[in-house]
N, C-alpha and C. Protein backbone atom coordinates (compact mmCIF):
# COMPACT_ATOMS: atom_id res chain seq x y z
N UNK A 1 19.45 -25.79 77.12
CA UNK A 1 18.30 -26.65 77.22
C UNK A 1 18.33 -27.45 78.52
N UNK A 2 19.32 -28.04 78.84
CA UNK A 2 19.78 -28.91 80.10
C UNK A 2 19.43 -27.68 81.04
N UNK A 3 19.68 -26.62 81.37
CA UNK A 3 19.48 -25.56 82.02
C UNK A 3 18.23 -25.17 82.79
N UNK A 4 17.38 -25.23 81.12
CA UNK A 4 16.29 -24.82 81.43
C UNK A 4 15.33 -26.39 81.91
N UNK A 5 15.61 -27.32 81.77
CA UNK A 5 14.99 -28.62 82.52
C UNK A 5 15.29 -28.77 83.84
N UNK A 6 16.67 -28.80 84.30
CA UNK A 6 17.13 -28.64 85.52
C UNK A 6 16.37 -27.58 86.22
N UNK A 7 16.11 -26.58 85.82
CA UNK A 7 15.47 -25.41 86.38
C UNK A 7 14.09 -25.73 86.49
N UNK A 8 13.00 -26.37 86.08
CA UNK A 8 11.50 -26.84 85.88
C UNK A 8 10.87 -28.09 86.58
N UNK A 9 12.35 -28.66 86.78
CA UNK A 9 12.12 -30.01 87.27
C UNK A 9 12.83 -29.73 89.01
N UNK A 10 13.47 -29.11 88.97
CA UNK A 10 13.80 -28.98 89.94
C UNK A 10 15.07 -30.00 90.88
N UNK A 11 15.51 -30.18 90.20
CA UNK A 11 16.76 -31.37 89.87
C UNK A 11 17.99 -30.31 89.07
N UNK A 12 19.29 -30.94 89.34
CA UNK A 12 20.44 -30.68 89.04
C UNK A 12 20.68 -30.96 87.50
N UNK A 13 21.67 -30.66 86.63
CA UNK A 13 21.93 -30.88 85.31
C UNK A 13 22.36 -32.55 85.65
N UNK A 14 23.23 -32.61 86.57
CA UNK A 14 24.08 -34.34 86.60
C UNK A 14 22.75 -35.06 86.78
N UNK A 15 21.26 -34.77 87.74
CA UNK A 15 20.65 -35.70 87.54
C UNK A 15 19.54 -35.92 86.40
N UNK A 16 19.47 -34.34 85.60
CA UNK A 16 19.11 -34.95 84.51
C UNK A 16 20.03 -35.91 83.52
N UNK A 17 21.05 -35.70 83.46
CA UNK A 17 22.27 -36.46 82.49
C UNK A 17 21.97 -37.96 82.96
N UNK A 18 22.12 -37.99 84.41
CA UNK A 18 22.03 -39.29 84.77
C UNK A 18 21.03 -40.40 84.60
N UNK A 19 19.61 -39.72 84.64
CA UNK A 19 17.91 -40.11 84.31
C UNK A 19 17.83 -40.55 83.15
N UNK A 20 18.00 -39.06 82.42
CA UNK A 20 18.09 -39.75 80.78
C UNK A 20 18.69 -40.95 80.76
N UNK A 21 20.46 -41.28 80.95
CA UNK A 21 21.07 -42.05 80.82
C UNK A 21 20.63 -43.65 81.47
N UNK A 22 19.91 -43.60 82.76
CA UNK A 22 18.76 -44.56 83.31
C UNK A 22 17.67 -44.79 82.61
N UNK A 23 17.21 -44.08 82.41
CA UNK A 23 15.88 -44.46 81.50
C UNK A 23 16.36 -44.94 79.75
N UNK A 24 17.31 -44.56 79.28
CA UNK A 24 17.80 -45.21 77.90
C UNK A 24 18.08 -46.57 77.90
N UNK A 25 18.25 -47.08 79.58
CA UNK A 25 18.80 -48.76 79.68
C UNK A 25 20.40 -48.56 79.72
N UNK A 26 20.74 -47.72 80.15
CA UNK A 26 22.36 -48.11 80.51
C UNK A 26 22.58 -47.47 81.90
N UNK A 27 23.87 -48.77 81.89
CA UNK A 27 24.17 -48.13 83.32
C UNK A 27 25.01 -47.26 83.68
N UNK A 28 24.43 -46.33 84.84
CA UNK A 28 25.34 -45.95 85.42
C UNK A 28 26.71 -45.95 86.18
N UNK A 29 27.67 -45.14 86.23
CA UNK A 29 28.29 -45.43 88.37
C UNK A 29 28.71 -44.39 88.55
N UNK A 30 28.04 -43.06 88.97
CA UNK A 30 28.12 -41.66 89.39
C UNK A 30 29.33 -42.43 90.49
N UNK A 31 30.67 -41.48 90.41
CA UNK A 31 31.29 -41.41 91.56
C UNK A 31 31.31 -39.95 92.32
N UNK A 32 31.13 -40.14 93.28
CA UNK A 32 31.82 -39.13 94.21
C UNK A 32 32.38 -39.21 95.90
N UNK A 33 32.88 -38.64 96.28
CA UNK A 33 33.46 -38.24 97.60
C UNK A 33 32.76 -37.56 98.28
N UNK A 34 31.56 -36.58 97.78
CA UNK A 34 30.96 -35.53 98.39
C UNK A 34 29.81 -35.78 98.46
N UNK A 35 29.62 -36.01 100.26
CA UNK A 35 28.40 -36.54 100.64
C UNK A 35 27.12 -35.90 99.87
N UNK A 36 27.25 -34.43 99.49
CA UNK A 36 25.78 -33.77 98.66
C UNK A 36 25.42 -34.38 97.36
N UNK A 37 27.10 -35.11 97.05
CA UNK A 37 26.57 -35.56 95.69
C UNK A 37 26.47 -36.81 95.83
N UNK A 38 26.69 -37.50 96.83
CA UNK A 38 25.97 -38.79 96.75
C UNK A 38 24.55 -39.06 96.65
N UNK A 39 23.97 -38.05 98.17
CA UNK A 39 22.70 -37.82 98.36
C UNK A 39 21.84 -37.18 97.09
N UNK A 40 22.37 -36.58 96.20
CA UNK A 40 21.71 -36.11 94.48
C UNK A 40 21.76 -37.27 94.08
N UNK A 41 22.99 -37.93 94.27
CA UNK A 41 22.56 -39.22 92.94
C UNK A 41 21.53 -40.46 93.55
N UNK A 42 21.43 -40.75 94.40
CA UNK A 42 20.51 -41.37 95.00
C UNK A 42 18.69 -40.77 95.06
N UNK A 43 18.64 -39.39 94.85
CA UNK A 43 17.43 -38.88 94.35
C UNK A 43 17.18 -38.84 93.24
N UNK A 44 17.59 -40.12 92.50
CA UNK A 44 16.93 -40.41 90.83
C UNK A 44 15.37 -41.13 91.12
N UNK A 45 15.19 -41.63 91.88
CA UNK A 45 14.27 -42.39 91.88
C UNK A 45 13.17 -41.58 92.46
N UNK A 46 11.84 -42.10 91.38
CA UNK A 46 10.68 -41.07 92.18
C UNK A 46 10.03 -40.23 90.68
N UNK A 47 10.51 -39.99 89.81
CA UNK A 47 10.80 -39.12 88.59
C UNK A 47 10.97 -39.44 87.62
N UNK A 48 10.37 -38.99 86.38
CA UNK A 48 11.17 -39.41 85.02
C UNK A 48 11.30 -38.40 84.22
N UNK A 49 11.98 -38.52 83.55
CA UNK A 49 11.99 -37.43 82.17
C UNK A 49 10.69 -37.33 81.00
N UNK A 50 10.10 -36.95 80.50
CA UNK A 50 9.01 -36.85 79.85
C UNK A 50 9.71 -37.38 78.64
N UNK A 51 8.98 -38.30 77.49
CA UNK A 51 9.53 -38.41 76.41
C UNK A 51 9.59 -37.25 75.10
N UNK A 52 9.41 -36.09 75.50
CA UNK A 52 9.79 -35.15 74.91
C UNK A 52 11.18 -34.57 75.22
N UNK A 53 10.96 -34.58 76.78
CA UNK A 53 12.26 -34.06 77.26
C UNK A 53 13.62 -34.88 76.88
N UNK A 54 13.37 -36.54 76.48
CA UNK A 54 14.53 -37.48 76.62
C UNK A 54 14.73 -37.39 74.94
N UNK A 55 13.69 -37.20 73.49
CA UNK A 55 14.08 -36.63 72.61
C UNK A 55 14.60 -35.46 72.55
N UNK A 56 14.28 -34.43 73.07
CA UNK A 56 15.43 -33.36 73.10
C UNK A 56 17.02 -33.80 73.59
N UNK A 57 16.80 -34.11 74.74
CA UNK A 57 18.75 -35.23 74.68
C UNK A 57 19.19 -35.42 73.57
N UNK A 58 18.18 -36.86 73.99
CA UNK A 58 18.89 -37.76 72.33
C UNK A 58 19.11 -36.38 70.84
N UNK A 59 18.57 -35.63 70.95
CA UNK A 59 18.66 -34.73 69.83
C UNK A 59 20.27 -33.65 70.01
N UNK A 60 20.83 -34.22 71.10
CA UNK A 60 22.22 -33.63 71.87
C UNK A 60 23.43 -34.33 70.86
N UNK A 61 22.90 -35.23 70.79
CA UNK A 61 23.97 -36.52 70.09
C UNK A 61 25.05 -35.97 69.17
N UNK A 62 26.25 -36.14 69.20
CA UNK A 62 27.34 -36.22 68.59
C UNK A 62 28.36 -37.23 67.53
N UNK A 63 27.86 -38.79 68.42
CA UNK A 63 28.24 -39.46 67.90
C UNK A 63 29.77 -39.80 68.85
N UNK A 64 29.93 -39.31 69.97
CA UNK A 64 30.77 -39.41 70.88
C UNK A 64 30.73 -40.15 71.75
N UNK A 65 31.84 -40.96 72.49
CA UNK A 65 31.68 -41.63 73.11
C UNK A 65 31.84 -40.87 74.77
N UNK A 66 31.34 -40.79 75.80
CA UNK A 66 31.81 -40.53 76.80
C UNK A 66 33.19 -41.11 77.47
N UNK A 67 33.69 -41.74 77.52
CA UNK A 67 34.79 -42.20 77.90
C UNK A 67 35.30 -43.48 76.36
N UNK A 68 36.70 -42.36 76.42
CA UNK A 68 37.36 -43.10 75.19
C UNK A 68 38.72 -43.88 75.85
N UNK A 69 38.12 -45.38 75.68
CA UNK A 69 38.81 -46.21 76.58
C UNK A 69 40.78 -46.02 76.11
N UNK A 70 40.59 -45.90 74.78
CA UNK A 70 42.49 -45.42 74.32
C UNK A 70 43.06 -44.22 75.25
N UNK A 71 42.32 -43.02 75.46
CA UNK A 71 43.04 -41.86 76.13
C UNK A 71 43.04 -42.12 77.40
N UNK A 72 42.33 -42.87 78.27
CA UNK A 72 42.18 -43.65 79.45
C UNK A 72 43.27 -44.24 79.39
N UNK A 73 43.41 -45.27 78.64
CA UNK A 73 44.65 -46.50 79.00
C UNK A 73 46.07 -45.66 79.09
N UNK A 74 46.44 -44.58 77.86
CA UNK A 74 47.43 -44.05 77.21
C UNK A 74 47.52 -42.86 78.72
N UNK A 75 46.44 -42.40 79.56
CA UNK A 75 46.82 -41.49 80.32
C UNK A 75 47.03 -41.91 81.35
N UNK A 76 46.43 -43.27 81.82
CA UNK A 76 46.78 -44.05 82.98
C UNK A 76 48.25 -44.65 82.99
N UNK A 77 47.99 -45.42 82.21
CA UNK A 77 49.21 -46.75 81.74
C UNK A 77 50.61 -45.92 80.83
N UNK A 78 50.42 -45.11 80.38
CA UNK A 78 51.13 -44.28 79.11
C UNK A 78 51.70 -45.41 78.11
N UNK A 79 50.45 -46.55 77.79
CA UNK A 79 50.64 -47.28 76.40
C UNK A 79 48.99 -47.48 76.10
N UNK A 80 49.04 -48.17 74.83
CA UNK A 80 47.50 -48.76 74.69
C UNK A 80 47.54 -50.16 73.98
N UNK A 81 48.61 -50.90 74.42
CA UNK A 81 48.89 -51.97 73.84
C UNK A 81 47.69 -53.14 74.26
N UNK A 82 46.44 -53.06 74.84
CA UNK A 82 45.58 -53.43 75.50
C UNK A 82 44.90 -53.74 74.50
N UNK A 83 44.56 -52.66 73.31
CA UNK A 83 43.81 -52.58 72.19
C UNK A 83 44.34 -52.90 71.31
């Protein structure tokens, strides 16, 4: 599905991930090193996702967190005494 939007819109999968994730009210902080992908993430603006397209996302849902701050601490730090 991400595939076929990226493909219609004419935009990358990261900047649909990213849009959606802009337009839901949270923030971002795309990192990268690679000037092409800076210049993608800076072409969010200009565009939106259709609210059909951003229910199909939300219809992605797992119930997952993107970054699970315990395997972070435990792979950085190798404790999680933080929590």
């Amino acid at each position: 599905m991400l595939n076929e939007m990226s493909k219609d819109k004419g935009k990358s999968i990261s900047q649909i991930v990213l849009k959606w994730a802009i337009q839901q009210g949270l923030s971002v902080l795309p990192k990268s090193t690679n000037p092409a992908h800076m210049k993608e993430n800076l072409e969010l603006l200009g565009w939106k996702l259709s609210e059909e397209e951003m229910g199909k996302i939300d219809g992605m849902n797992r119930n997952q967190r993107f970054l699970d701050v315990r395997v972070y601490l435990e792979k950085t730090f190798g404790y999680l005494s933080l929590i």
